[in-house]
PDB file of N, CA and C in Angstrom:
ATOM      1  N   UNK A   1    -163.985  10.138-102.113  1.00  0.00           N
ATOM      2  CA  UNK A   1    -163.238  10.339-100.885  1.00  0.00           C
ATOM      3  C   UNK A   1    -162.280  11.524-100.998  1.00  0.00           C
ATOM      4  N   UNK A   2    -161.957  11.645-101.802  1.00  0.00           N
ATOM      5  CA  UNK A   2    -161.192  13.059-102.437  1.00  0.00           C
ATOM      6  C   UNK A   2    -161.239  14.489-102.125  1.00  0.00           C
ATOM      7  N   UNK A   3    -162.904  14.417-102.801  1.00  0.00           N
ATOM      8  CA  UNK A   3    -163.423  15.479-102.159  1.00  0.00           C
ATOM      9  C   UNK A   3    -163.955  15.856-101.026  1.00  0.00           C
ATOM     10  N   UNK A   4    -164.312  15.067-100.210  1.00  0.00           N
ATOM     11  CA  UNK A   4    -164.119  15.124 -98.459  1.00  0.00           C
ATOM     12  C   UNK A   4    -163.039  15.516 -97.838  1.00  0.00           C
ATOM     13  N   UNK A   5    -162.202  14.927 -98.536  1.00  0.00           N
ATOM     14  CA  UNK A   5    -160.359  15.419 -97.542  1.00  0.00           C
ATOM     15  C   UNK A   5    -159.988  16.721 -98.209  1.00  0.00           C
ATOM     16  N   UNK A   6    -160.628  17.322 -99.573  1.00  0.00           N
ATOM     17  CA  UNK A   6    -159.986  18.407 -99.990  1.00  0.00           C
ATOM     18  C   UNK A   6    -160.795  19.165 -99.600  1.00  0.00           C
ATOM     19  N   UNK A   7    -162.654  19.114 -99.011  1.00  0.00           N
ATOM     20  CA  UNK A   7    -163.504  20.296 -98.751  1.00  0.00           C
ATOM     21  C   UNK A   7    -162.655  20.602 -97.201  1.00  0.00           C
ATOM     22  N   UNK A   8    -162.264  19.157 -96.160  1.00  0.00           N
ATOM     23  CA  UNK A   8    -161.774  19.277 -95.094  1.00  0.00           C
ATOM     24  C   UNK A   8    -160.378  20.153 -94.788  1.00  0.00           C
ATOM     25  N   UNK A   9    -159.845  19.885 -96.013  1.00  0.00           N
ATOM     26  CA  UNK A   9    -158.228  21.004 -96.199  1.00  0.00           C
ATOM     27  C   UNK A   9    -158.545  22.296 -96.251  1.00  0.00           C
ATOM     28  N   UNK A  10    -159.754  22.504 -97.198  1.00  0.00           N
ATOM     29  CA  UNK A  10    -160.073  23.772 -97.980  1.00  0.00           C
ATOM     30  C   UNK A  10    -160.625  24.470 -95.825  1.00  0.00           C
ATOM     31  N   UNK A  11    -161.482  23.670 -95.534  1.00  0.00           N
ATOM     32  CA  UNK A  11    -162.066  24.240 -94.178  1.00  0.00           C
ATOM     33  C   UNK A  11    -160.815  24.154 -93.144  1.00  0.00           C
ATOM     34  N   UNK A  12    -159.660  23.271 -93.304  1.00  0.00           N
ATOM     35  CA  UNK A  12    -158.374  23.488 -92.073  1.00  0.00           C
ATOM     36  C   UNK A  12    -157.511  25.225 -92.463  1.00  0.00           C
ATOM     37  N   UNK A  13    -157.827  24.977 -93.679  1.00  0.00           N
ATOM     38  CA  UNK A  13    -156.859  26.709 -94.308  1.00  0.00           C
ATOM     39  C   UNK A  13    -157.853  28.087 -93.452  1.00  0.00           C
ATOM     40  N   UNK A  14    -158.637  28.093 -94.027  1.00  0.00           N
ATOM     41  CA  UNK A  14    -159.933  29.093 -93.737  1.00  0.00           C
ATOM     42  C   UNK A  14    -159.546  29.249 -92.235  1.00  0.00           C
ATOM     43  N   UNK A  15    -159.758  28.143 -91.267  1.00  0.00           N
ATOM     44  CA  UNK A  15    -159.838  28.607 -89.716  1.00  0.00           C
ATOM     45  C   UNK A  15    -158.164  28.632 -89.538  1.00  0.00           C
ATOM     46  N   UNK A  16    -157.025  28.405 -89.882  1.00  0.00           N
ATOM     47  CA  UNK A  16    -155.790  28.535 -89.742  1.00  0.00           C
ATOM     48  C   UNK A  16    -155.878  30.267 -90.215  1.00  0.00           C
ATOM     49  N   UNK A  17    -156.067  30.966 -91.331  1.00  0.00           N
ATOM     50  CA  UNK A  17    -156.363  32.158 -91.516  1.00  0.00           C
ATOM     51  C   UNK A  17    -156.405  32.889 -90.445  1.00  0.00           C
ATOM     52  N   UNK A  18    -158.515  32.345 -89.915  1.00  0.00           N
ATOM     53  CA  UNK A  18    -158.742  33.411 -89.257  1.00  0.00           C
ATOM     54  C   UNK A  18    -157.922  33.623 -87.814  1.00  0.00           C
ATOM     55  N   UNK A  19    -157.484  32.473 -87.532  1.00  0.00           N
ATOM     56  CA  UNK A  19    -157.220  32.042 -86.178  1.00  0.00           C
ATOM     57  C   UNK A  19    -155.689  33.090 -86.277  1.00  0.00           C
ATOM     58  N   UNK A  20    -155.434  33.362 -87.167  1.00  0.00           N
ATOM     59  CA  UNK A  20    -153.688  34.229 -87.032  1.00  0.00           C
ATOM     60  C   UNK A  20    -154.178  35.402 -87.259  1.00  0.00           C
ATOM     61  N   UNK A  21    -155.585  36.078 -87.507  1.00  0.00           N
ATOM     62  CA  UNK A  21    -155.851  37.020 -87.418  1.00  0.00           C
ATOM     63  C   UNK A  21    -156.075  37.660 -86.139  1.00  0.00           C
ATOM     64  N   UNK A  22    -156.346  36.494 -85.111  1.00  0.00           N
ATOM     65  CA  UNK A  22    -155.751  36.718 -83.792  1.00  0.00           C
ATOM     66  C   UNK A  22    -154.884  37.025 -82.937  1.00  0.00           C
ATOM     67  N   UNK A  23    -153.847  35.881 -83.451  1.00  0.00           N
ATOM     68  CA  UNK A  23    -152.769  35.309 -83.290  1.00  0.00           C
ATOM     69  C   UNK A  23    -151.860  35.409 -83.976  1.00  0.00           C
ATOM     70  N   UNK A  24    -150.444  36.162 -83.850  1.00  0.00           N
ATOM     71  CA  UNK A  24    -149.521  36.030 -84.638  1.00  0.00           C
ATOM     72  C   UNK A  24    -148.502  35.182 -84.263  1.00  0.00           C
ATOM     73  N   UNK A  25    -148.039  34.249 -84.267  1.00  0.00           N
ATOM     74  CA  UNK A  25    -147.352  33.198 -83.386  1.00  0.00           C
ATOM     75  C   UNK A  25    -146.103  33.150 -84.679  1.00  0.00           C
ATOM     76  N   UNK A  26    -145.133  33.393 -83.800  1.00  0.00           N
ATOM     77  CA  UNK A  26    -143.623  32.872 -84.116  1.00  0.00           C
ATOM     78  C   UNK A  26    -143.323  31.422 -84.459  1.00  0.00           C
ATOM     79  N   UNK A  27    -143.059  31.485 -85.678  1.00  0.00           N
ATOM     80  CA  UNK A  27    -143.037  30.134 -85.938  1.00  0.00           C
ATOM     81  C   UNK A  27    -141.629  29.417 -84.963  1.00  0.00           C
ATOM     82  N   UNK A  28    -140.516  29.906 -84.470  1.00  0.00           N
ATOM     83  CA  UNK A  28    -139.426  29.770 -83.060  1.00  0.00           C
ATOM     84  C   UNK A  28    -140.013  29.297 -82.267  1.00  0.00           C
ATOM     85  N   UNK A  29    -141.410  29.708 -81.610  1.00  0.00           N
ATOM     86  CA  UNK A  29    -141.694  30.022 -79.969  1.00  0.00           C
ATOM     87  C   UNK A  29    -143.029  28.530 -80.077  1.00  0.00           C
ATOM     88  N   UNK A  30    -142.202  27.721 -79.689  1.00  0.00           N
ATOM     89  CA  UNK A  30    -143.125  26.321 -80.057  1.00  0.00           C
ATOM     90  C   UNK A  30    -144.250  26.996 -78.966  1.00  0.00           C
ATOM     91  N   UNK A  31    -144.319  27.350 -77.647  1.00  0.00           N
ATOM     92  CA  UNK A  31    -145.741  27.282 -76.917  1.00  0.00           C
ATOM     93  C   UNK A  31    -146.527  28.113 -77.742  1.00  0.00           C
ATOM     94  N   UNK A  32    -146.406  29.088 -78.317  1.00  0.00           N
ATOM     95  CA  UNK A  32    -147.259  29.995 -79.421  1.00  0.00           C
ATOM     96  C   UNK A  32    -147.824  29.251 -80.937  1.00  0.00           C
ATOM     97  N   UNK A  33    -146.852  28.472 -81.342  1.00  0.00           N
ATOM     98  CA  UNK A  33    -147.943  28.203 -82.353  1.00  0.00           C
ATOM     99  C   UNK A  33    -148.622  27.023 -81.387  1.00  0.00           C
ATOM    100  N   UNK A  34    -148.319  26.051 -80.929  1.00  0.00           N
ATOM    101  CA  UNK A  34    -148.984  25.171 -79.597  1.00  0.00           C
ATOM    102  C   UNK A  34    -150.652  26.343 -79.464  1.00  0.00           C
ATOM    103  N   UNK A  35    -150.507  27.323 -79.231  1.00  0.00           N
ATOM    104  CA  UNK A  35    -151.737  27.966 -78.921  1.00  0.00           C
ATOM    105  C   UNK A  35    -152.563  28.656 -80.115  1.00  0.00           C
ATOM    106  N   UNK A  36    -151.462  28.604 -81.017  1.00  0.00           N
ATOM    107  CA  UNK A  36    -152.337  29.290 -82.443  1.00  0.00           C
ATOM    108  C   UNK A  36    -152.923  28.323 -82.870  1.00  0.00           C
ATOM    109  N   UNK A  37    -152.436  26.646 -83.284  1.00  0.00           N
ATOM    110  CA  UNK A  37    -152.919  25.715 -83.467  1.00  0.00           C
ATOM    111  C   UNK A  37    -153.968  25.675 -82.735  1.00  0.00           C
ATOM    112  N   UNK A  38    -154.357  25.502 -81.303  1.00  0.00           N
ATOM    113  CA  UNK A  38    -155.794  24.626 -80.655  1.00  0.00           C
ATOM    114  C   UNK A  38    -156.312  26.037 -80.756  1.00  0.00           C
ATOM    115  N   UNK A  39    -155.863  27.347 -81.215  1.00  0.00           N
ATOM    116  CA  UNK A  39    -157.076  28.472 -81.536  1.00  0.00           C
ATOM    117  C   UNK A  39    -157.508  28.045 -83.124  1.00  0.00           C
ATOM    118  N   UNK A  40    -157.098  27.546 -84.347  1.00  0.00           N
ATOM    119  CA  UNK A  40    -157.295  27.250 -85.252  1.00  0.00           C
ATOM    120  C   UNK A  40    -158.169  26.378 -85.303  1.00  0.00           C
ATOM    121  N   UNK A  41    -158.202  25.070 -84.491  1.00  0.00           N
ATOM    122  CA  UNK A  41    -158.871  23.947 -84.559  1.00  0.00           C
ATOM    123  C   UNK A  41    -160.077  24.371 -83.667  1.00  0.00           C
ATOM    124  N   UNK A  42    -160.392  25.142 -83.160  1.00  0.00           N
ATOM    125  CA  UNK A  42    -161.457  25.676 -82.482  1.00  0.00           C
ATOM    126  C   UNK A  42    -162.280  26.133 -83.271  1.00  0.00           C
ATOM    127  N   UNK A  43    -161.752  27.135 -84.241  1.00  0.00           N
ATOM    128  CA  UNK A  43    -162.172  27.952 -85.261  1.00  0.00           C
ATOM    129  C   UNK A  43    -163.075  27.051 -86.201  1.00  0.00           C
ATOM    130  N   UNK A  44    -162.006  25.959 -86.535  1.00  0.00           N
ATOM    131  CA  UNK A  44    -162.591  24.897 -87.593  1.00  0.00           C
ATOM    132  C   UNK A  44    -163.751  24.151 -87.005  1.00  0.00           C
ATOM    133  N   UNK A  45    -163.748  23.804 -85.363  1.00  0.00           N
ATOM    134  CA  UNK A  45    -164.895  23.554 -84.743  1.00  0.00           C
ATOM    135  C   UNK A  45    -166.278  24.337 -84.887  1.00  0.00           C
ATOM    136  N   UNK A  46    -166.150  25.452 -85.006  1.00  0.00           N
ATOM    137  CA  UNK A  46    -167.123  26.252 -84.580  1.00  0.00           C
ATOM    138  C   UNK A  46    -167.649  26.101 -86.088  1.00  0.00           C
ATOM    139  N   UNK A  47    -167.091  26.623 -87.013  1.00  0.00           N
ATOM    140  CA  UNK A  47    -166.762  26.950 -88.552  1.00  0.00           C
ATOM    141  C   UNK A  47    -167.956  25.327 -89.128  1.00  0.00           C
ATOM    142  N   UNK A  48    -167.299  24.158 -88.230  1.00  0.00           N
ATOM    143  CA  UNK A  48    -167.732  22.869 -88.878  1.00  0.00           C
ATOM    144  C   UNK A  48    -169.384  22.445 -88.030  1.00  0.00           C
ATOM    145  N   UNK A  49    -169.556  22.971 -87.787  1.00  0.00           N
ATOM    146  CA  UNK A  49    -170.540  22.403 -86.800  1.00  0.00           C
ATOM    147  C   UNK A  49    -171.704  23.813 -86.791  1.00  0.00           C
ATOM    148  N   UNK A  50    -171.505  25.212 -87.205  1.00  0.00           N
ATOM    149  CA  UNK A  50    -172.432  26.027 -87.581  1.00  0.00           C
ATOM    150  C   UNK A  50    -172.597  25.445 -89.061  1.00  0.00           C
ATOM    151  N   UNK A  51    -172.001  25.229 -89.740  1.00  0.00           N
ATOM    152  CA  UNK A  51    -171.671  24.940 -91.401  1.00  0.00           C
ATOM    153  C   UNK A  51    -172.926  24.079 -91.336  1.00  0.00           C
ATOM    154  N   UNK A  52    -172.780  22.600 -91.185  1.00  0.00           N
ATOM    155  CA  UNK A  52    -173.458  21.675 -90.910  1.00  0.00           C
ATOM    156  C   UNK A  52    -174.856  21.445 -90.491  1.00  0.00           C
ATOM    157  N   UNK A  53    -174.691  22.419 -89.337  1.00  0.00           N
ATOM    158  CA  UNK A  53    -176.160  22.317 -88.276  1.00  0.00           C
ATOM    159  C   UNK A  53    -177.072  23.154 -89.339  1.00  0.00           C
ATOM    160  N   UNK A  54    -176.992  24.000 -90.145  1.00  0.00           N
ATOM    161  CA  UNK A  54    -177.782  25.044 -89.973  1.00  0.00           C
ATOM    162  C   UNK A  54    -177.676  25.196 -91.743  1.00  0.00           C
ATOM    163  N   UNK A  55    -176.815  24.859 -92.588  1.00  0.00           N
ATOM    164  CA  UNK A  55    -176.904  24.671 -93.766  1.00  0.00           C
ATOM    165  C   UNK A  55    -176.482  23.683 -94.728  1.00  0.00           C
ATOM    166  N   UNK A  56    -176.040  22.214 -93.792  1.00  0.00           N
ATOM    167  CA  UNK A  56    -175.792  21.312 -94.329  1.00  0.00           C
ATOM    168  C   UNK A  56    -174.316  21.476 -94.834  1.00  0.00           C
ATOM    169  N   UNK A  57    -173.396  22.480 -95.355  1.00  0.00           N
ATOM    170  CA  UNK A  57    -171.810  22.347 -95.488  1.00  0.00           C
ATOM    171  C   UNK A  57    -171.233  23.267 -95.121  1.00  0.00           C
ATOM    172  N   UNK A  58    -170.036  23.253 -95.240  1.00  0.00           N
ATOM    173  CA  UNK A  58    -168.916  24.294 -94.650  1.00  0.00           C
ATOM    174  C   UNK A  58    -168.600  25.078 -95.897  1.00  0.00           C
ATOM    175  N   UNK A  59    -167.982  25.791 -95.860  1.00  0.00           N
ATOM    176  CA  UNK A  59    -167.142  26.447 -97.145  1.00  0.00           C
ATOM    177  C   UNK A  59    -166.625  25.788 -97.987  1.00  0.00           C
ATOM    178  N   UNK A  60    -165.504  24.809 -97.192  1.00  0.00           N
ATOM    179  CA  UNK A  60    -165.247  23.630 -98.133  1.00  0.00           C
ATOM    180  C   UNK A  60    -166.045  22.770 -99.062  1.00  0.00           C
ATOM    181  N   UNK A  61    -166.746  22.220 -98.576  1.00  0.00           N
ATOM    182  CA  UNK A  61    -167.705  21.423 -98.684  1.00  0.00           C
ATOM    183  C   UNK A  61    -168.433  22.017 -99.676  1.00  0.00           C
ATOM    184  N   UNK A  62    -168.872  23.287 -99.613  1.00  0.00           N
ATOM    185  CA  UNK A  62    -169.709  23.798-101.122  1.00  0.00           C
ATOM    186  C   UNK A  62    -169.061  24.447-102.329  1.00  0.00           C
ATOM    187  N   UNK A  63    -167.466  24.859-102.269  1.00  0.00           N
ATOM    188  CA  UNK A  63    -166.265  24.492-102.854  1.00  0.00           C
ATOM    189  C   UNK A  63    -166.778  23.336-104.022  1.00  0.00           C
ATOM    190  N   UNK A  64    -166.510  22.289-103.281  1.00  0.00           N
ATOM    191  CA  UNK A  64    -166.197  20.769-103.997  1.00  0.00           C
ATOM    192  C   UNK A  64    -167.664  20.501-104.484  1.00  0.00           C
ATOM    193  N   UNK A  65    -168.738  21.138-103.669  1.00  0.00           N
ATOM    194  CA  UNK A  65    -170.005  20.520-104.639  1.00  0.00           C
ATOM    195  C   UNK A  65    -170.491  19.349-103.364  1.00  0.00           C
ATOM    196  N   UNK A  66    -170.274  19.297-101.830  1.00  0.00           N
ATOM    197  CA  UNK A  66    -170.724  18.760-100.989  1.00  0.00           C
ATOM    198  C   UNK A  66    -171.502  18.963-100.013  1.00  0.00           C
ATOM    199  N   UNK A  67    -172.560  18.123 -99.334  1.00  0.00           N
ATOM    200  CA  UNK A  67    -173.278  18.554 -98.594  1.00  0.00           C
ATOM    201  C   UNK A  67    -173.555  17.384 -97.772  1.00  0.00           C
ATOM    202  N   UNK A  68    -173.809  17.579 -96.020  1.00  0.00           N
ATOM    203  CA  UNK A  68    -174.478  16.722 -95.176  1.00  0.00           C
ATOM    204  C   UNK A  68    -175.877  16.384 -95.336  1.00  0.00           C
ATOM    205  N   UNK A  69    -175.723  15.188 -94.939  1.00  0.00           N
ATOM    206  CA  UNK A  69    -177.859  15.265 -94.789  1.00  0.00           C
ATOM    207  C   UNK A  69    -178.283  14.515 -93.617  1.00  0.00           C
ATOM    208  N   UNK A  70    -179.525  14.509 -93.390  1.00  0.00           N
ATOM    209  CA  UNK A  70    -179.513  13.482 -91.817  1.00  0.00           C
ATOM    210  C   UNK A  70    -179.929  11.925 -92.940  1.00  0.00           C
ATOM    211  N   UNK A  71    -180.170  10.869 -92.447  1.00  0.00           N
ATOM    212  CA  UNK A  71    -180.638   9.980 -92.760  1.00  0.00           C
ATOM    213  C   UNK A  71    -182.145   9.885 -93.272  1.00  0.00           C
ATOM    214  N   UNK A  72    -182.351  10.194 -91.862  1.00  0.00           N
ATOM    215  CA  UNK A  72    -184.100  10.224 -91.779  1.00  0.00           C
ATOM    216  C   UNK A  72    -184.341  10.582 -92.516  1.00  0.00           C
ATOM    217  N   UNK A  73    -184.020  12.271 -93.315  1.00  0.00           N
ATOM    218  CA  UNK A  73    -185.090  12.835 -94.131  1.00  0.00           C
ATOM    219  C   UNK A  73    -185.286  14.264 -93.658  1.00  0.00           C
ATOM    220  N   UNK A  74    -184.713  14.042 -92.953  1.00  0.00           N
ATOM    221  CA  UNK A  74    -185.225  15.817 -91.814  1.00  0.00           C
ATOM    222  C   UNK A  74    -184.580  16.795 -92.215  1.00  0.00           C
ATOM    223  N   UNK A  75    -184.875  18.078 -92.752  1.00  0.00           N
ATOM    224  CA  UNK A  75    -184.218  19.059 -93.699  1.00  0.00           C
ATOM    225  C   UNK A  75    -182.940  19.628 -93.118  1.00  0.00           C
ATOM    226  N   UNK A  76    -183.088  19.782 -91.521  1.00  0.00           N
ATOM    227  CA  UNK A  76    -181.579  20.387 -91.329  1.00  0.00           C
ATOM    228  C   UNK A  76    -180.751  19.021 -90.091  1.00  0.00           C
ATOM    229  N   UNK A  77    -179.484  19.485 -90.579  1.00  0.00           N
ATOM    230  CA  UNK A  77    -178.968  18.413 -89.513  1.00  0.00           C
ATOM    231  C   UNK A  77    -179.101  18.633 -88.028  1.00  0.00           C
ATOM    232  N   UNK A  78    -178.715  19.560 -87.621  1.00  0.00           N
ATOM    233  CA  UNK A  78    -178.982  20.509 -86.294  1.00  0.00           C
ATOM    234  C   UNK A  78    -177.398  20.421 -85.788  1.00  0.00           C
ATOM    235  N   UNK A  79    -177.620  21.267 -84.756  1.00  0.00           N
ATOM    236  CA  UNK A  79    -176.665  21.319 -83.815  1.00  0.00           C
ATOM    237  C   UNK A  79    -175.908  20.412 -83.007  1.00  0.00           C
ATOM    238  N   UNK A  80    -176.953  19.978 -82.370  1.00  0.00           N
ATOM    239  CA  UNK A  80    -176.546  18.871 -81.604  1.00  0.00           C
ATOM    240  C   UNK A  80    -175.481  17.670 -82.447  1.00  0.00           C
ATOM    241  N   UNK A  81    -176.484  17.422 -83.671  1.00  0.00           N
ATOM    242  CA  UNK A  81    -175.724  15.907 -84.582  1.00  0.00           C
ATOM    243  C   UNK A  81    -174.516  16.453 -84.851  1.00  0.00           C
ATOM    244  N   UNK A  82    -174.262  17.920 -85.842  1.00  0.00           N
ATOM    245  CA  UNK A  82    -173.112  18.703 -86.280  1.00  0.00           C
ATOM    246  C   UNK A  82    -172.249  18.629 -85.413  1.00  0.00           C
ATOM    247  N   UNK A  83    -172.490  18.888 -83.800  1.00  0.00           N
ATOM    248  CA  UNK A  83    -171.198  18.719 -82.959  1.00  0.00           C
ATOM    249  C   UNK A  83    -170.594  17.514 -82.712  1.00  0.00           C
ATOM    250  N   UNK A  84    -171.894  16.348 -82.458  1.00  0.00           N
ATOM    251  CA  UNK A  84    -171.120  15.398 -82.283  1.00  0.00           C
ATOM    252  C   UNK A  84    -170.199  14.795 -83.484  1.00  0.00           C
ATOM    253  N   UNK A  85    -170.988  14.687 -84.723  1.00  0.00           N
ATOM    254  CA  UNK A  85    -170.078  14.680 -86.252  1.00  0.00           C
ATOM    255  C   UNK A  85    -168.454  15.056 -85.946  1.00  0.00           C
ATOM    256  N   UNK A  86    -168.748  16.471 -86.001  1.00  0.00           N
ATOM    257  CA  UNK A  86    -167.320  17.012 -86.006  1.00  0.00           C
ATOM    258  C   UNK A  86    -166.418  16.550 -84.746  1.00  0.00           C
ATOM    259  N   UNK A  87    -166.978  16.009 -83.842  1.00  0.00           N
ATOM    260  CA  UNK A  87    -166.156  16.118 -82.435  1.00  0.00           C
ATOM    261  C   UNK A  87    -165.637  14.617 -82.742  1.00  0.00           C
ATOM    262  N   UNK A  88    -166.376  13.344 -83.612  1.00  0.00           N
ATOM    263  CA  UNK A  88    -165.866  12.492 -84.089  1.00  0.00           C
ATOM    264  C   UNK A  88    -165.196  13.166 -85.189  1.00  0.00           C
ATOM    265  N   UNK A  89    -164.769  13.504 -86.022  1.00  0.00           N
ATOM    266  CA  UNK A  89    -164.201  13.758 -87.099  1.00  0.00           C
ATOM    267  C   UNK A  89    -162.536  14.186 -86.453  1.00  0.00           C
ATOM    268  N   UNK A  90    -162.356  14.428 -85.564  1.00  0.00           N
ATOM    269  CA  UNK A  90    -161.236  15.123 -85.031  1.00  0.00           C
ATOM    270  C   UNK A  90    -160.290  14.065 -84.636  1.00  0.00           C
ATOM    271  N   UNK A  91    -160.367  13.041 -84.436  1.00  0.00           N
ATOM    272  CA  UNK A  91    -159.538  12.170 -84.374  1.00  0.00           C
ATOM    273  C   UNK A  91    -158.976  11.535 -85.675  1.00  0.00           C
ATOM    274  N   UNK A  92    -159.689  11.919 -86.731  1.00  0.00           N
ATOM    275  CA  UNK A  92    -159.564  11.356 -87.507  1.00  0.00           C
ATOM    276  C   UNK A  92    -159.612   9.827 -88.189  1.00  0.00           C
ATOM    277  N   UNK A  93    -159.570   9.024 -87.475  1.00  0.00           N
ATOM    278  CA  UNK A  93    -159.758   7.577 -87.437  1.00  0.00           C
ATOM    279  C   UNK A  93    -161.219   7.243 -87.839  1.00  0.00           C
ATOM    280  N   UNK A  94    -162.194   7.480 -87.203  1.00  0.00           N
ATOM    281  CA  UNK A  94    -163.587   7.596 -87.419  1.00  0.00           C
ATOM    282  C   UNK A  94    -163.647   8.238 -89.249  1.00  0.00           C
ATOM    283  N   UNK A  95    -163.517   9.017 -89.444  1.00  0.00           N
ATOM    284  CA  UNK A  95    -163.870   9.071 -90.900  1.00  0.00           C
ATOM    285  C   UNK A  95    -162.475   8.434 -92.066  1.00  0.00           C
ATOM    286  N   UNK A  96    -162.300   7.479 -91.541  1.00  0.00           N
ATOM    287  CA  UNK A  96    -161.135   6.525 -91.834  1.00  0.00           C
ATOM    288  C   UNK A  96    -161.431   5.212 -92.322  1.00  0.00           C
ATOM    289  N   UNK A  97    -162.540   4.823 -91.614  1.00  0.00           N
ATOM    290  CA  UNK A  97    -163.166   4.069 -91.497  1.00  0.00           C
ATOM    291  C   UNK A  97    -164.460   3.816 -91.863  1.00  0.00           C
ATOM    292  N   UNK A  98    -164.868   3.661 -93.202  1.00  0.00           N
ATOM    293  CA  UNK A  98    -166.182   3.778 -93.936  1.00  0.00           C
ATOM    294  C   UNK A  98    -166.484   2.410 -94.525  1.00  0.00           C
ATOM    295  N   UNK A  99    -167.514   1.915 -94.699  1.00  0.00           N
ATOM    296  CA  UNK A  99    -169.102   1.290 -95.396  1.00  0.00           C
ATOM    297  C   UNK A  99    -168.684   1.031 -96.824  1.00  0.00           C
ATOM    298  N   UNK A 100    -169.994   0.033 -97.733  1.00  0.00           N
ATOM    299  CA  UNK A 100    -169.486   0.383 -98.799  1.00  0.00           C
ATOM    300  C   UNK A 100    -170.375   1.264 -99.603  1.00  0.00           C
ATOM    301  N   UNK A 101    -170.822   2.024 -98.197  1.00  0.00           N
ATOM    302  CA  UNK A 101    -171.667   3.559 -99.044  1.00  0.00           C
ATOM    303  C   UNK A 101    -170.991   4.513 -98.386  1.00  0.00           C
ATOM    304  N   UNK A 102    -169.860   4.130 -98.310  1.00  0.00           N
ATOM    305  CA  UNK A 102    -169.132   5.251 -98.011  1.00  0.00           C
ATOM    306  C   UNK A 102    -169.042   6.346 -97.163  1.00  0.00           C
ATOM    307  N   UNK A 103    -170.320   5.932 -96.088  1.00  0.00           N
ATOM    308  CA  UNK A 103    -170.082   6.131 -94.859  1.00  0.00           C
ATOM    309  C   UNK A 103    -169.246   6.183 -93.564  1.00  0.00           C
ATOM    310  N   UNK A 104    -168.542   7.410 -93.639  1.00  0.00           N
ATOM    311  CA  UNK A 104    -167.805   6.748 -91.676  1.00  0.00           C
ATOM    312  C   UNK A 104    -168.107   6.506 -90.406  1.00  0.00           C
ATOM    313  N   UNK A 105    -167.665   5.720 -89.478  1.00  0.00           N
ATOM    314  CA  UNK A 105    -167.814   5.641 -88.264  1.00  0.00           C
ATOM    315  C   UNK A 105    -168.508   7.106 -87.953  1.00  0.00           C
ATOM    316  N   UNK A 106    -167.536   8.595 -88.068  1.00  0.00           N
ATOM    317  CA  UNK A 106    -168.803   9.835 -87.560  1.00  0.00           C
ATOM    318  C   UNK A 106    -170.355  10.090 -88.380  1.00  0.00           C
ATOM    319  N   UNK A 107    -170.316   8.849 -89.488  1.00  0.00           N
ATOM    320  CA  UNK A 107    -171.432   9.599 -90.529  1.00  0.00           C
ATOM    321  C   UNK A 107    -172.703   8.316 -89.537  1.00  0.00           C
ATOM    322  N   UNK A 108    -172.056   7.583 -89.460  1.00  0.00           N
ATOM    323  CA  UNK A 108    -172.805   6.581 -88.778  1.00  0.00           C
ATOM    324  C   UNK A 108    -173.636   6.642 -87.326  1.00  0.00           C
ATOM    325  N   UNK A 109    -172.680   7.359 -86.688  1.00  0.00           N
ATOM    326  CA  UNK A 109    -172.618   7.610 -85.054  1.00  0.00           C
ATOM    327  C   UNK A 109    -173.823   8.743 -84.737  1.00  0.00           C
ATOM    328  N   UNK A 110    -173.533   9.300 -86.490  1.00  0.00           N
ATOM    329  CA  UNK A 110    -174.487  10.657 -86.141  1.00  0.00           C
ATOM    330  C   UNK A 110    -175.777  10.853 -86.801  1.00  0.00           C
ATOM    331  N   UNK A 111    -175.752   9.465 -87.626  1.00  0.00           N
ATOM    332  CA  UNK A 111    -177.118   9.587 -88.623  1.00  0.00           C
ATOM    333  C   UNK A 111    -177.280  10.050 -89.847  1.00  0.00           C
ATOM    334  N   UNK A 112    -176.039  10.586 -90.126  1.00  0.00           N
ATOM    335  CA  UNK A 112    -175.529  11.518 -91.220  1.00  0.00           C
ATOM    336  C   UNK A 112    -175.496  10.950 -92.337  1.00  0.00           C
ATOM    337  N   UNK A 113    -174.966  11.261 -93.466  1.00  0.00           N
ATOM    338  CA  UNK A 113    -174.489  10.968 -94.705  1.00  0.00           C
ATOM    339  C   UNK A 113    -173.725  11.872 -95.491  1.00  0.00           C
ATOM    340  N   UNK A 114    -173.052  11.968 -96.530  1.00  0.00           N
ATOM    341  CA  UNK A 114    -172.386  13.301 -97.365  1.00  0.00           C
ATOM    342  C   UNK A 114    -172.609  12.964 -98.495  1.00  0.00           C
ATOM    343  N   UNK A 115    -173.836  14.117 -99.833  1.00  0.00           N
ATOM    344  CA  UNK A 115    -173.710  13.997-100.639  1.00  0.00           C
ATOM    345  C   UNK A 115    -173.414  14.800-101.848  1.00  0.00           C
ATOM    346  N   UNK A 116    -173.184  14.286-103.039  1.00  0.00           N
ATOM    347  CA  UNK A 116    -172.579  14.902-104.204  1.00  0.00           C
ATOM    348  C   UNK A 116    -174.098  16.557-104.143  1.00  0.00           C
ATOM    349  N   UNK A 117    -173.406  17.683-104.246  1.00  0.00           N
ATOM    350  CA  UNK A 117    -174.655  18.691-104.464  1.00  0.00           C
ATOM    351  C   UNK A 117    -174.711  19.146-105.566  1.00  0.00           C
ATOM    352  N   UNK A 118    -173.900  18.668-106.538  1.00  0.00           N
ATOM    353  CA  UNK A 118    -174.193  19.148-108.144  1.00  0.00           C
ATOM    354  C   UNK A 118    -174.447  17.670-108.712  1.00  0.00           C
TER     355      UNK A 118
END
């Protein structure tokens, strides 16, 4: 579980980065970071859900030695599952809430799984 919340930190830094490469927001002017933030978490959207769909992890995620898979067997996760994954993952509660294979509510919802890649 460790390494899920640290590939997920390692992927919140990365889109906080790029997102101020946009955005330079005053840390004073609360409506500015208010907008650097939901540009960050966008970032991490996009970031988490190309990651996923199309090569099974994020940056983070291959960092720590992690990777998505579908259930079935089917080589890529796709798009579609990756968004909904991540769009559960954002509340956080859903991957809060796991199996005793260590599955969460989003790994469940989406068919998914996360495994060790070394």
């Amino acid at each position: 579980m460790g390494r899920k919340l640290g590939g997920l930190l390692v992927d919140l830094v990365i889109a906080g980065l790029i997102g101020a490469l946009f955005l330079r927001a005053n840390p004073t002017d609360t409506p500015a970071m208010l907008q650097q933030n939901y540009i960050s978490v966008g970032i991490w959207y996009v970031i988490t859900v190309i990651g996923h769909g199309f090569f099974g992890f994020t940056p983070g995620m291959a960092l720590l030695g992690l990777r998505v898979v579908r259930m079935d067997g089917t080589q890529m996760v796709g798009v579609p599952r990756a968004a909904l994954r991540t769009l559960l993952i954002a509340p956080i509660i859903p991957a809060c809430v796991w199996n005793s294979d260590n599955r969460g509510l989003h790994d469940r919802a989406s068919g998914t799984m996360v495994l060790n890649a070394r």
